[in-house]
Protein backbone atom coordinates (compact mmCIF):
# COMPACT_ATOMS: atom_id res chain seq x y z
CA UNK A 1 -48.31 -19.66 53.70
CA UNK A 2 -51.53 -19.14 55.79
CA UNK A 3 -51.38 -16.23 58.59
CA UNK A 4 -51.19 -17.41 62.15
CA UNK A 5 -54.93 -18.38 62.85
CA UNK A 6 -55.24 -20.28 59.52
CA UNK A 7 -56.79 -17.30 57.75
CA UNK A 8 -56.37 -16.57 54.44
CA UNK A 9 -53.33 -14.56 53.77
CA UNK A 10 -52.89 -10.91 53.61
CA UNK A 11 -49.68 -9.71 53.74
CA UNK A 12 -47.23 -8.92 56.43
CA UNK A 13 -47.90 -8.64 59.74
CA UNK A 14 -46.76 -5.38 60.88
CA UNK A 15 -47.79 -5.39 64.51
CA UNK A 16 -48.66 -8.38 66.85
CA UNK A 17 -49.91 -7.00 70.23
CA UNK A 18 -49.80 -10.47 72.39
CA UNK A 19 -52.43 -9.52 74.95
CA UNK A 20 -54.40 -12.59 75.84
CA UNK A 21 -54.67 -13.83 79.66
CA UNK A 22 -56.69 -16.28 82.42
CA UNK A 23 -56.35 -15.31 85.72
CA UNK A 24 -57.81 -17.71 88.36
CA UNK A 25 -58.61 -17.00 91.88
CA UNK A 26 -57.04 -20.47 93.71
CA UNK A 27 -55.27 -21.12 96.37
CA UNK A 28 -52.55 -23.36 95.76
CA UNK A 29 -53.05 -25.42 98.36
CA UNK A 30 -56.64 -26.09 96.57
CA UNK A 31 -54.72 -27.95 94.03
CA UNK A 32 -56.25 -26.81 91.16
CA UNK A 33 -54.06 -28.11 88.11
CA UNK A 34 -56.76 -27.49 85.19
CA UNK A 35 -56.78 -24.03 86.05
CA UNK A 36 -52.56 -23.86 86.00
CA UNK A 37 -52.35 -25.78 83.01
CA UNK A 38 -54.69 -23.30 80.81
CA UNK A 39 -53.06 -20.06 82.87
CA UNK A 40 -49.92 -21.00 81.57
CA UNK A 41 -50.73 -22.52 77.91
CA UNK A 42 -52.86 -19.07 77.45
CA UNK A 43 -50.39 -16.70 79.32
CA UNK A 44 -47.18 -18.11 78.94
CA UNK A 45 -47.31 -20.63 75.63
CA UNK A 46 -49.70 -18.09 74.10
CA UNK A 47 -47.06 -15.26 73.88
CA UNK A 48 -44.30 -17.47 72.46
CA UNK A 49 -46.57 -19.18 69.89
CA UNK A 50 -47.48 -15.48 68.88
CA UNK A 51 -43.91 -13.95 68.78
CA UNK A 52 -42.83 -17.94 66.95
CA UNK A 53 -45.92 -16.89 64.21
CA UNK A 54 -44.49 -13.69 63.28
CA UNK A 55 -40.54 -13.32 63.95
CA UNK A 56 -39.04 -15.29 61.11
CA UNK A 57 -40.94 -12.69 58.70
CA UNK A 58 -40.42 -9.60 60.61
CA UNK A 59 -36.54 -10.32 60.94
CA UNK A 60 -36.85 -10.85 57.14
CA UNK A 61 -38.19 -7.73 56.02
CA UNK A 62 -35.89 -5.74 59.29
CA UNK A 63 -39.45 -4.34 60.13
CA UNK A 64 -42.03 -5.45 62.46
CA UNK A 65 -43.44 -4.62 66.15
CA UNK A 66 -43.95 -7.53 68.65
CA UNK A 67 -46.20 -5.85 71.99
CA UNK A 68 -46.40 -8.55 74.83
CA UNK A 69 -48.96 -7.18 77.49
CA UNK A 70 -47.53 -8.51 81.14
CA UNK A 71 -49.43 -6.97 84.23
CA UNK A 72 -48.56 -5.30 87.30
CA UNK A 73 -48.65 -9.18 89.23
CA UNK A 74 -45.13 -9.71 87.58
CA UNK A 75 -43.39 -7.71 89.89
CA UNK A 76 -46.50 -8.04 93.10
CA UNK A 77 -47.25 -11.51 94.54
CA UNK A 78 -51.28 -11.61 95.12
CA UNK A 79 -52.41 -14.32 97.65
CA UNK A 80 -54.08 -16.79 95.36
CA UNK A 81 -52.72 -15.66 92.12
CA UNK A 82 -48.95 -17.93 92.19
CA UNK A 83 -49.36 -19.22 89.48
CA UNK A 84 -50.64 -16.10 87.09
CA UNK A 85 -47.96 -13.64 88.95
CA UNK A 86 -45.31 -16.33 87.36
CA UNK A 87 -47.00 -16.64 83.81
CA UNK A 88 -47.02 -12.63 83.88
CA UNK A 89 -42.92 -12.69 85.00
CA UNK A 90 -42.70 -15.10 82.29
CA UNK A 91 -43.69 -12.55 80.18
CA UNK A 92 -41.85 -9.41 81.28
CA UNK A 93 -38.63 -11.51 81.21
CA UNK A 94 -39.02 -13.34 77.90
CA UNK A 95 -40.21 -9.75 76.42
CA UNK A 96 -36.95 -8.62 77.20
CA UNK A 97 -34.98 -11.49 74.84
């Protein structure tokens, strides 16, 4: 089948470095739902459709490296960053399954 992307393929993937991110500057209060909805389909949904593309292959062939780049915000709540300092705990944690 087709690589992740819809490219042509080319082998294995060997190394998936999961490193995409939005960050929005929003008060919550400012009720900006767009702005959550494509923080967490980019940050959070982005990094489990990327680990989903490769992990059935990788545990296959017992060889494979999946990076998932969180941030510093995962563990430091920023005023008007909620909702990206939970997508980038998202990360950190599911990283760790």
């Amino acid at each position: 089948p087709p690589a992740a992307g819809g490219g042509a393929r080319r082998g294995p993937v060997d190394i998936i470095v999961n490193a995409a991110g939005v960050m929005y500057f929003t008060m919550m209060k400012n009720l900006h739902e767009d702005e959550w909805e494509r923080t967490i389909d980019t940050n959070c949904k982005g990094v489990v459709n990327g680990v989903g593309a490769v992990l059935q292959q990788m545990l296959a062939r017992k060889s494979g490296h999946i990076v998932n780049i969180s941030s510093d915000a995962a563990k430091q709540v920023f005023p008007a960053l909620s909702v990206y300092n939970a997508s980038k705990a998202f990360v950190a944690i599911f990283s760790k399954g």
